[in-house]
Every structure is written in C-alpha cells, then in structure tokens.
PDB file of N, CA and C in Angstrom:
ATOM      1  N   UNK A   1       2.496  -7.680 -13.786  1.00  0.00           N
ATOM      2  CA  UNK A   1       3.652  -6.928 -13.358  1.00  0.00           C
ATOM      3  C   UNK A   1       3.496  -5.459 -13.754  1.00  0.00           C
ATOM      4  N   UNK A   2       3.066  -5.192 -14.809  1.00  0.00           N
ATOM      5  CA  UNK A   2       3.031  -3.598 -15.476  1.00  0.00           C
ATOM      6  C   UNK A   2       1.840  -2.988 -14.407  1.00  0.00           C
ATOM      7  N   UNK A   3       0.545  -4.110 -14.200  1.00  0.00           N
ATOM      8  CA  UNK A   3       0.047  -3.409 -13.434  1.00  0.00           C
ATOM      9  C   UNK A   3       0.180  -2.605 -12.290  1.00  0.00           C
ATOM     10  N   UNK A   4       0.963  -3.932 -11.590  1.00  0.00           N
ATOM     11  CA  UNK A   4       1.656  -3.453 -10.347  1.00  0.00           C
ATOM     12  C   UNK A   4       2.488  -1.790 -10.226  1.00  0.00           C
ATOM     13  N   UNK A   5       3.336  -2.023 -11.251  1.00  0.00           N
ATOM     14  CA  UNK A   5       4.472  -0.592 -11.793  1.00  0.00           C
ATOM     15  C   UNK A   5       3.602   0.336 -11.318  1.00  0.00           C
ATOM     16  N   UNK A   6       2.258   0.582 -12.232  1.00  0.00           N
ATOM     17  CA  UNK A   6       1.787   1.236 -12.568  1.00  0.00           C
ATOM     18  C   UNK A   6       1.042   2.429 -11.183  1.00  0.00           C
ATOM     19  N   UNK A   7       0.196   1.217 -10.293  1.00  0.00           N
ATOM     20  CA  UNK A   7      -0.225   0.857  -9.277  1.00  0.00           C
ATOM     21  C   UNK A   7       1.128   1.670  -8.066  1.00  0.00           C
ATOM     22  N   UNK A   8       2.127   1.896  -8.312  1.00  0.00           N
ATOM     23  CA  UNK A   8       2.909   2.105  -7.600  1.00  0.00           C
ATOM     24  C   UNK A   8       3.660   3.002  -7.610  1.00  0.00           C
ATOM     25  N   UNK A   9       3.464   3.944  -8.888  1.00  0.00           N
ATOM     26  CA  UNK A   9       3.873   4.592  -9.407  1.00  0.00           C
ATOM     27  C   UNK A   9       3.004   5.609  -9.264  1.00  0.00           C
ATOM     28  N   UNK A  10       1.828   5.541  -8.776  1.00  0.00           N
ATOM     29  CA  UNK A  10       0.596   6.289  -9.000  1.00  0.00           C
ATOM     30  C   UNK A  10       0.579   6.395  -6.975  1.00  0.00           C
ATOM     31  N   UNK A  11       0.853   5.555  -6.450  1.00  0.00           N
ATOM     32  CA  UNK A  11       0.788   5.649  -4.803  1.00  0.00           C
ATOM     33  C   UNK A  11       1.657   6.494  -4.407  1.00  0.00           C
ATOM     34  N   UNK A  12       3.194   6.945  -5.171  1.00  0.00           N
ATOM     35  CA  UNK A  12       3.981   7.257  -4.798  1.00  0.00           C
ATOM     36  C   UNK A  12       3.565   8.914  -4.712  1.00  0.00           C
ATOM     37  N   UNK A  13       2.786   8.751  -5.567  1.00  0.00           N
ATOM     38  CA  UNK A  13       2.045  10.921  -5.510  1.00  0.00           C
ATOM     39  C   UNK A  13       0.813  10.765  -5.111  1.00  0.00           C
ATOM     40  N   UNK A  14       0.668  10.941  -4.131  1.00  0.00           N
ATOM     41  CA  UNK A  14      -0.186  11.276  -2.512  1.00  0.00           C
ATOM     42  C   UNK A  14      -1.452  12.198  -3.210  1.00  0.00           C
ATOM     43  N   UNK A  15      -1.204  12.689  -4.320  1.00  0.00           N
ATOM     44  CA  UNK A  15      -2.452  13.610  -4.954  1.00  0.00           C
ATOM     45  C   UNK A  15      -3.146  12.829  -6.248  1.00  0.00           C
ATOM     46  N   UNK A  16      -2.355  11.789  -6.988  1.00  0.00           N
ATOM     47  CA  UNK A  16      -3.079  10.893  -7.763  1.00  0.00           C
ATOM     48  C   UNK A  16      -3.573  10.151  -7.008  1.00  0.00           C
ATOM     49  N   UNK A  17      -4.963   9.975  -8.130  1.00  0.00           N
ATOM     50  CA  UNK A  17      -5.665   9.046  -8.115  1.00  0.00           C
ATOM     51  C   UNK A  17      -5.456   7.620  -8.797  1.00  0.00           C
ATOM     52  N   UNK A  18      -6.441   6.491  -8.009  1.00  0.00           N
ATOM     53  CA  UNK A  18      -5.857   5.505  -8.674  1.00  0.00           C
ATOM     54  C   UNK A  18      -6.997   5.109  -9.692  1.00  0.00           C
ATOM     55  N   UNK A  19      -6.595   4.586 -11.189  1.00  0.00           N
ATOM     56  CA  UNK A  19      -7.126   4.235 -12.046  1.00  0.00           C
ATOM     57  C   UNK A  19      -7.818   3.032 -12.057  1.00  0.00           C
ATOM     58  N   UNK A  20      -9.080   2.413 -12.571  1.00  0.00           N
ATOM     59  CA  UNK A  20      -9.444   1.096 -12.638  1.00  0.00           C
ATOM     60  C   UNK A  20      -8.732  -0.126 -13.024  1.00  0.00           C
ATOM     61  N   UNK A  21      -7.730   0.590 -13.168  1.00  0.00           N
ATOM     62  CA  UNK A  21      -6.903  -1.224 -13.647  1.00  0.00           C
ATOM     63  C   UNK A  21      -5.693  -0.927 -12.934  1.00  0.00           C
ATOM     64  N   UNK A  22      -5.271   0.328 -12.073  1.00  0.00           N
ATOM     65  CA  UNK A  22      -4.065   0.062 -11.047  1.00  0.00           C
ATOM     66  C   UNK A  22      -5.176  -0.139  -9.902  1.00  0.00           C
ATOM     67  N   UNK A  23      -5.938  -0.308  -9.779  1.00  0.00           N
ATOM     68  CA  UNK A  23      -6.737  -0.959  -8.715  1.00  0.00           C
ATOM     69  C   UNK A  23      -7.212  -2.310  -8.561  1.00  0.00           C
ATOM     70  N   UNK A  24      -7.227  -2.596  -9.877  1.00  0.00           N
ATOM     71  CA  UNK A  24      -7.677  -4.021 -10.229  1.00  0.00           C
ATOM     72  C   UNK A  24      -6.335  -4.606 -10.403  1.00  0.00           C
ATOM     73  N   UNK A  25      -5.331  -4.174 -10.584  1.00  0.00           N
ATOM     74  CA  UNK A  25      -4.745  -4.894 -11.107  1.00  0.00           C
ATOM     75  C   UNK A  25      -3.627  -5.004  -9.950  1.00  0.00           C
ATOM     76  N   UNK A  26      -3.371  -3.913  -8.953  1.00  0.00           N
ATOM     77  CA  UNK A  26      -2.245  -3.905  -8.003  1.00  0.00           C
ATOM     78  C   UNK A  26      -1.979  -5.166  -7.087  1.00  0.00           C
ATOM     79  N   UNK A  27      -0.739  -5.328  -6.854  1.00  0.00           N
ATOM     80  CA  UNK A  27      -0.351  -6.652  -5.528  1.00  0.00           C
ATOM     81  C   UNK A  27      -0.367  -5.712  -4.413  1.00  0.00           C
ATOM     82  N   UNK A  28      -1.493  -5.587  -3.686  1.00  0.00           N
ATOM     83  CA  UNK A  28      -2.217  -5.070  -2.544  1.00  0.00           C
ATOM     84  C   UNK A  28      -0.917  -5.651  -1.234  1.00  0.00           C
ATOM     85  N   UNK A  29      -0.462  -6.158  -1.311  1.00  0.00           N
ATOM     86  CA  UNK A  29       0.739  -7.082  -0.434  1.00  0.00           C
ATOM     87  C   UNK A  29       1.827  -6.335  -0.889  1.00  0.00           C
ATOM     88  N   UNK A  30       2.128  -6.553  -1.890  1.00  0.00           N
ATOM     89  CA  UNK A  30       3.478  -5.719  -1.749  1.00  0.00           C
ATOM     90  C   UNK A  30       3.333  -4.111  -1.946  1.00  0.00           C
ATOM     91  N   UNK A  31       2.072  -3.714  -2.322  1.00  0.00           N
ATOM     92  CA  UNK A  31       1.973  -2.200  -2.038  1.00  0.00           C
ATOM     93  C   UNK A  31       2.106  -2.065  -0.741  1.00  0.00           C
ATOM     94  N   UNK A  32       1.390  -2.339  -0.033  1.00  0.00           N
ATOM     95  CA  UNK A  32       1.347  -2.396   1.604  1.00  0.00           C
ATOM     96  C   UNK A  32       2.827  -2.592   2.175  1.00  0.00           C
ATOM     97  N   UNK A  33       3.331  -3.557   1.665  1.00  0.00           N
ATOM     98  CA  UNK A  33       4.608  -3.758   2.677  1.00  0.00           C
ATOM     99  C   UNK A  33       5.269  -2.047   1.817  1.00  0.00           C
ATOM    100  N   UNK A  34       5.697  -1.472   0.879  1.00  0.00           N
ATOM    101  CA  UNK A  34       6.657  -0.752   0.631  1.00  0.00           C
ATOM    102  C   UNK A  34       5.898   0.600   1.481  1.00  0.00           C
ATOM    103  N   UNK A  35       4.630   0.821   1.802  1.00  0.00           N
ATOM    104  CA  UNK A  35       4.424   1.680   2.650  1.00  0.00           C
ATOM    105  C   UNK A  35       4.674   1.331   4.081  1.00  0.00           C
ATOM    106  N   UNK A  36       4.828   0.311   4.217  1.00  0.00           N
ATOM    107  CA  UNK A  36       5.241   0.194   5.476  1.00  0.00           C
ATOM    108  C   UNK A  36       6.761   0.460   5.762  1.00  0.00           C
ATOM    109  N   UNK A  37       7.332   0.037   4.934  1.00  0.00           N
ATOM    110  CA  UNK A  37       8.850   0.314   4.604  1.00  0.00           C
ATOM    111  C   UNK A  37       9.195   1.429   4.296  1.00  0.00           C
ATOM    112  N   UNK A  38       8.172   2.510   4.190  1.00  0.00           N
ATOM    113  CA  UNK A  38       8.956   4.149   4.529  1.00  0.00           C
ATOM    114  C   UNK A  38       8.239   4.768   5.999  1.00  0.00           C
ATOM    115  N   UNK A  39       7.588   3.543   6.780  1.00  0.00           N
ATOM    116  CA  UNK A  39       7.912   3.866   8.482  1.00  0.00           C
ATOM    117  C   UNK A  39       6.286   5.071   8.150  1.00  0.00           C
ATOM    118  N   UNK A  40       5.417   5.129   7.436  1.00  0.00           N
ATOM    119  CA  UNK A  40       4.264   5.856   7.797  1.00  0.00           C
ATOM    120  C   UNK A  40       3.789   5.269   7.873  1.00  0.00           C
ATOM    121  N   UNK A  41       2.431   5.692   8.300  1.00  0.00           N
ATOM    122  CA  UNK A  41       0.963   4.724   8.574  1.00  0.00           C
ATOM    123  C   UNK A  41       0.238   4.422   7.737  1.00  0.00           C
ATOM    124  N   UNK A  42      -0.483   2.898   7.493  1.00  0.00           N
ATOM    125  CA  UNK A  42      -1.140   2.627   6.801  1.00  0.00           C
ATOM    126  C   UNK A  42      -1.830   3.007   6.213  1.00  0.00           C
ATOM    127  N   UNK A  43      -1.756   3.428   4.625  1.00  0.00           N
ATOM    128  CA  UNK A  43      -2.872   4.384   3.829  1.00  0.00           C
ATOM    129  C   UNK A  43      -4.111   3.504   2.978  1.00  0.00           C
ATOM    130  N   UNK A  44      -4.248   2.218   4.020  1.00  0.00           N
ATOM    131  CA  UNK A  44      -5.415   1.585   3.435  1.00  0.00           C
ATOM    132  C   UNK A  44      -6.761   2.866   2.864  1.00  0.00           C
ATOM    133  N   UNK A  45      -7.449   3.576   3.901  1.00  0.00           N
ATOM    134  CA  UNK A  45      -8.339   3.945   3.520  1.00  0.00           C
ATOM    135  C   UNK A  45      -8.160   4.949   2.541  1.00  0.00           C
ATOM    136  N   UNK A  46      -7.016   5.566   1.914  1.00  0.00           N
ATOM    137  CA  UNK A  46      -7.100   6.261   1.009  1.00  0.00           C
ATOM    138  C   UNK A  46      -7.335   5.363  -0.562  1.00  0.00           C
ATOM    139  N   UNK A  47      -6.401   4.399  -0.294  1.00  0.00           N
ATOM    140  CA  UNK A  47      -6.552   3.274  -1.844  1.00  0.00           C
ATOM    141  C   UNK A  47      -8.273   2.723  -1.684  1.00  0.00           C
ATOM    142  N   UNK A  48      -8.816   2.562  -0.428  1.00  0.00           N
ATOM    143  CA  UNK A  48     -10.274   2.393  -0.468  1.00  0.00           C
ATOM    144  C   UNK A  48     -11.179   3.225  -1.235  1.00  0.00           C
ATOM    145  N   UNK A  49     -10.661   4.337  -0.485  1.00  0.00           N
ATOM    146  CA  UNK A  49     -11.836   5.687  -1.321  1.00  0.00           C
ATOM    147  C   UNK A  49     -11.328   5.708  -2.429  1.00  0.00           C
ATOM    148  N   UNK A  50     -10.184   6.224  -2.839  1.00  0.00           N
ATOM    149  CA  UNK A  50      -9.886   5.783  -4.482  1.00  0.00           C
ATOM    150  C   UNK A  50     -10.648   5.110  -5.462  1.00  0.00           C
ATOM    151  N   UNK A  51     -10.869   3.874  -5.119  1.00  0.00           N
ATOM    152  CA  UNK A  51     -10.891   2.887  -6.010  1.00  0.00           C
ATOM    153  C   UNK A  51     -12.205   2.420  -5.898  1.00  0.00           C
ATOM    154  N   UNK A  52     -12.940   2.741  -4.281  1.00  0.00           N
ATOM    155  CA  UNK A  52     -14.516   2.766  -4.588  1.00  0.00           C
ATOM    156  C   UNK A  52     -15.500   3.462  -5.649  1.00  0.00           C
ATOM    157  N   UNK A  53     -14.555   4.892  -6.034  1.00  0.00           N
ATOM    158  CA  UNK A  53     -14.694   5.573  -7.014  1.00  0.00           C
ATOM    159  C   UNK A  53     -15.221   4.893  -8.269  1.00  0.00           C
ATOM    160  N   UNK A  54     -14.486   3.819  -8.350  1.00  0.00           N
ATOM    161  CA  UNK A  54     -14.991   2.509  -9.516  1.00  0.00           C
ATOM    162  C   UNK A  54     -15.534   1.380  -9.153  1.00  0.00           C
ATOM    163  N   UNK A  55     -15.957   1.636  -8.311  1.00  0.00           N
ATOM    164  CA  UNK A  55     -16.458   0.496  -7.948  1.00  0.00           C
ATOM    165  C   UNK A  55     -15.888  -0.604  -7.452  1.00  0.00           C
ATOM    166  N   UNK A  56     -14.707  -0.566  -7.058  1.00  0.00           N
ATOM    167  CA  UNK A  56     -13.549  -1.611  -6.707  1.00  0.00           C
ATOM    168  C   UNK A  56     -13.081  -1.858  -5.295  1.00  0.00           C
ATOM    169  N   UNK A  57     -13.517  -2.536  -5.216  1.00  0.00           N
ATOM    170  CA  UNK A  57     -13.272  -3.174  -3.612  1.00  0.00           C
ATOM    171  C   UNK A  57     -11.687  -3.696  -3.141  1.00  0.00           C
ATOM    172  N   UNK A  58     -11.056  -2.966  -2.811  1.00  0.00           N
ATOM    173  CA  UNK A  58      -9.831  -3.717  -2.599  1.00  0.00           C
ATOM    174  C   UNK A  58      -9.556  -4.613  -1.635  1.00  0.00           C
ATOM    175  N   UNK A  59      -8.352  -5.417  -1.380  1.00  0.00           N
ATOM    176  CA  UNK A  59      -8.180  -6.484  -0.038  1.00  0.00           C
ATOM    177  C   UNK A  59      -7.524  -6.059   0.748  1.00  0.00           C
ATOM    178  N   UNK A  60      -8.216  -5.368   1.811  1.00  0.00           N
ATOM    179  CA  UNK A  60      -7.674  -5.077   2.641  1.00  0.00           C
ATOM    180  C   UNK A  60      -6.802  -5.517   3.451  1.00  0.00           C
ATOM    181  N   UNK A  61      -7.369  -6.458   3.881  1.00  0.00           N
ATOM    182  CA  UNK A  61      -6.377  -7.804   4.658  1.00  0.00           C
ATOM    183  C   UNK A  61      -4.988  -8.274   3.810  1.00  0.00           C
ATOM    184  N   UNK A  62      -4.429  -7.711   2.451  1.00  0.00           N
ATOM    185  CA  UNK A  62      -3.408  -8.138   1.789  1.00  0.00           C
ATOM    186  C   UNK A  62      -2.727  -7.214   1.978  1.00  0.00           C
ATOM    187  N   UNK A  63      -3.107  -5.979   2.074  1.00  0.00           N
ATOM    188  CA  UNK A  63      -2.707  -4.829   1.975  1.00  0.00           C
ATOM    189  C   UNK A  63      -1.985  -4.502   3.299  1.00  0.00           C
ATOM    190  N   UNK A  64      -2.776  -5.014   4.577  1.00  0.00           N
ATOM    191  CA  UNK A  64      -2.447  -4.633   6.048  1.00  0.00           C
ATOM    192  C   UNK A  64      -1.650  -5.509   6.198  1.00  0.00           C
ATOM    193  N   UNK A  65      -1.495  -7.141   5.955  1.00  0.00           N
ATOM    194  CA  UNK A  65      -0.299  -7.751   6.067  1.00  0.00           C
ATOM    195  C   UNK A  65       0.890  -7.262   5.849  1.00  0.00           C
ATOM    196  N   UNK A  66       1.184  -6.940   4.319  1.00  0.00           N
ATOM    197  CA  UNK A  66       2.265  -6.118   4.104  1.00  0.00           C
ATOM    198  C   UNK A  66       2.531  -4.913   4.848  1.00  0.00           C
ATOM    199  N   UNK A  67       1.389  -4.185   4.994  1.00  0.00           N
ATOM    200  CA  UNK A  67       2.664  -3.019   5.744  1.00  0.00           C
ATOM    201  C   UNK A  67       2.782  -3.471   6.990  1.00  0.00           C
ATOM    202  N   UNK A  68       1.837  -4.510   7.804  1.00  0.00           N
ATOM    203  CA  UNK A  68       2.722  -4.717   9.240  1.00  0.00           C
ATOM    204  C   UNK A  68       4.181  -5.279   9.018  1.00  0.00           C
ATOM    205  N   UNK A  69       4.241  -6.209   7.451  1.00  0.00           N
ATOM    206  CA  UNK A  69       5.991  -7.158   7.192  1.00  0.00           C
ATOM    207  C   UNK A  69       7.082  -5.677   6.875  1.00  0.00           C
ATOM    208  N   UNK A  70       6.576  -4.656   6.198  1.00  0.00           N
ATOM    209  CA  UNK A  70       7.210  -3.658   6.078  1.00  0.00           C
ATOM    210  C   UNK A  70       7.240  -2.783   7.016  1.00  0.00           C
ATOM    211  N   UNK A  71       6.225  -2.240   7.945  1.00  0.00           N
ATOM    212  CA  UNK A  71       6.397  -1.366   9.148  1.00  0.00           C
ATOM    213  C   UNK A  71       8.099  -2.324  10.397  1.00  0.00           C
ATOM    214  N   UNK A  72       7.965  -3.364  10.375  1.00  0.00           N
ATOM    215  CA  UNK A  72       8.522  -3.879  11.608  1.00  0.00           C
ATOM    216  C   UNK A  72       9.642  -3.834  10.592  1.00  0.00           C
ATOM    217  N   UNK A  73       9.576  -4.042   9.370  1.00  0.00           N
ATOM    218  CA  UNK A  73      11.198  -4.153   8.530  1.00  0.00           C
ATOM    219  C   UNK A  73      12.000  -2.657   9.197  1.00  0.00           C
ATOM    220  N   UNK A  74      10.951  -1.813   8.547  1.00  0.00           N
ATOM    221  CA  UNK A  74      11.634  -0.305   9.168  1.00  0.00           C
ATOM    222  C   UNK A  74      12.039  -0.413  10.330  1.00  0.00           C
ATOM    223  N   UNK A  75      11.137  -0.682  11.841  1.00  0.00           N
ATOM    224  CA  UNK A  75      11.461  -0.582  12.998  1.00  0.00           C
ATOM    225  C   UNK A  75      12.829  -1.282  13.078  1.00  0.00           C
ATOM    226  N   UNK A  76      13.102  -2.279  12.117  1.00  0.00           N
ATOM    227  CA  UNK A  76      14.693  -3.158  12.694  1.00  0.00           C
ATOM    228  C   UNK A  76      14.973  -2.477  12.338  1.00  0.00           C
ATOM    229  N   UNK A  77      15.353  -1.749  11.038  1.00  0.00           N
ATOM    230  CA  UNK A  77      16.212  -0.750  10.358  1.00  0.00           C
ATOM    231  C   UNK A  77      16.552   0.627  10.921  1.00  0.00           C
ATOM    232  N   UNK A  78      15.868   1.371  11.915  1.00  0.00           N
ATOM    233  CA  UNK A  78      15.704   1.910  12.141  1.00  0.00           C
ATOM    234  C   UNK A  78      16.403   1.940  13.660  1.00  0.00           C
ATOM    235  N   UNK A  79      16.911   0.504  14.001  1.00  0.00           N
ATOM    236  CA  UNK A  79      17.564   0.305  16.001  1.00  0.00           C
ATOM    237  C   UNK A  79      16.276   0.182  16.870  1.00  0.00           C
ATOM    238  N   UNK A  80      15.479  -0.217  16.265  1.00  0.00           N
ATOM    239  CA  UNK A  80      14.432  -0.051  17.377  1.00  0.00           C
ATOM    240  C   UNK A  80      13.031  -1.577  16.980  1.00  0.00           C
ATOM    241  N   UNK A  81      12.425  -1.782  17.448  1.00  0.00           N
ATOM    242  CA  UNK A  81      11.302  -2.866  17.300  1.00  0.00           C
ATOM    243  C   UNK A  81      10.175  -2.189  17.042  1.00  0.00           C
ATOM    244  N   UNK A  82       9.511  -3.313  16.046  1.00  0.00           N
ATOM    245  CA  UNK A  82       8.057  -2.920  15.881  1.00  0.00           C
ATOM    246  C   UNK A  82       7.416  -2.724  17.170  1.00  0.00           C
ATOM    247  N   UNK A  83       7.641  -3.281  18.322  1.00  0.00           N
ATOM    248  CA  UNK A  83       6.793  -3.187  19.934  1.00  0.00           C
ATOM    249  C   UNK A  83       7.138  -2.291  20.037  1.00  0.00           C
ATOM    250  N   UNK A  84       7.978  -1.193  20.039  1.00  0.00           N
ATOM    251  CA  UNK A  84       8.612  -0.083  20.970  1.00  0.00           C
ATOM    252  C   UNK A  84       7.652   0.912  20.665  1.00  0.00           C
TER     253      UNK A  84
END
C-alpha cells in the first residue's frame, strides 16, 4: 500500500521521476485507471522510460486496462461515451 502512495504521488508531478521501488512496487491497474479518470491519454510510455532507467520492466497490459476502466469512467462522467 505505501508503495502504491508513493508510486502515485510521484505520477502526479509530470517532472518526477519514478524511483526503484515506486516502480517495483506500484498497482500498475489502479495507476492506470486514475489516469484515465482525469480524461488524458495514456502515459504508459513515460512510466516505461522511467523505470527502464532501473532496469524495470513494467506491465503494461495492467496499466492499459485501467486507464481504458478509467478513460470510459470519465467519458460517462463527462455526458458523453467512451465510443464518441
């Protein structure tokens, strides 16, 4: 859980970097969905380059799930559909 915090806390400033253990340690799923849930585009490849930095391979595929469950959350929220 602290990892996660941490991990999320560090995504939220677009100019940090992420550390070896908010990389290792982040829920790649629910990071993903809360970027999807402020309606921008997927910043997989930035947490990639990040964290390749250490050598850390992240899951991508956990990561893109969530923000498609969070992108379409926005689109309802928003009066409109993820299709539109």
């Amino acid at each position: 859980m602290r990892h996660a915090l941490v991990a999320s806390l560090l995504a939220l400033c677009g100019c940090s970097t992420m550390t070896p253990s908010a990389c290792a340690g982040a829920n790649w799923y629910q990071l993903g969905e809360r970027d999807g849930l402020g309606g921008g585009p997927p910043r997989i490849e930035v947490y990639a380059y990040q964290c390749s930095k250490h050598q850390i391979e992240i899951p991508a595929a956990d990561y893109l799930e969530g923000w498609w469950v969070g992108n379409a959350t926005y689109h309802d929220r928003v009066g409109g559909s993820a299709d539109d």
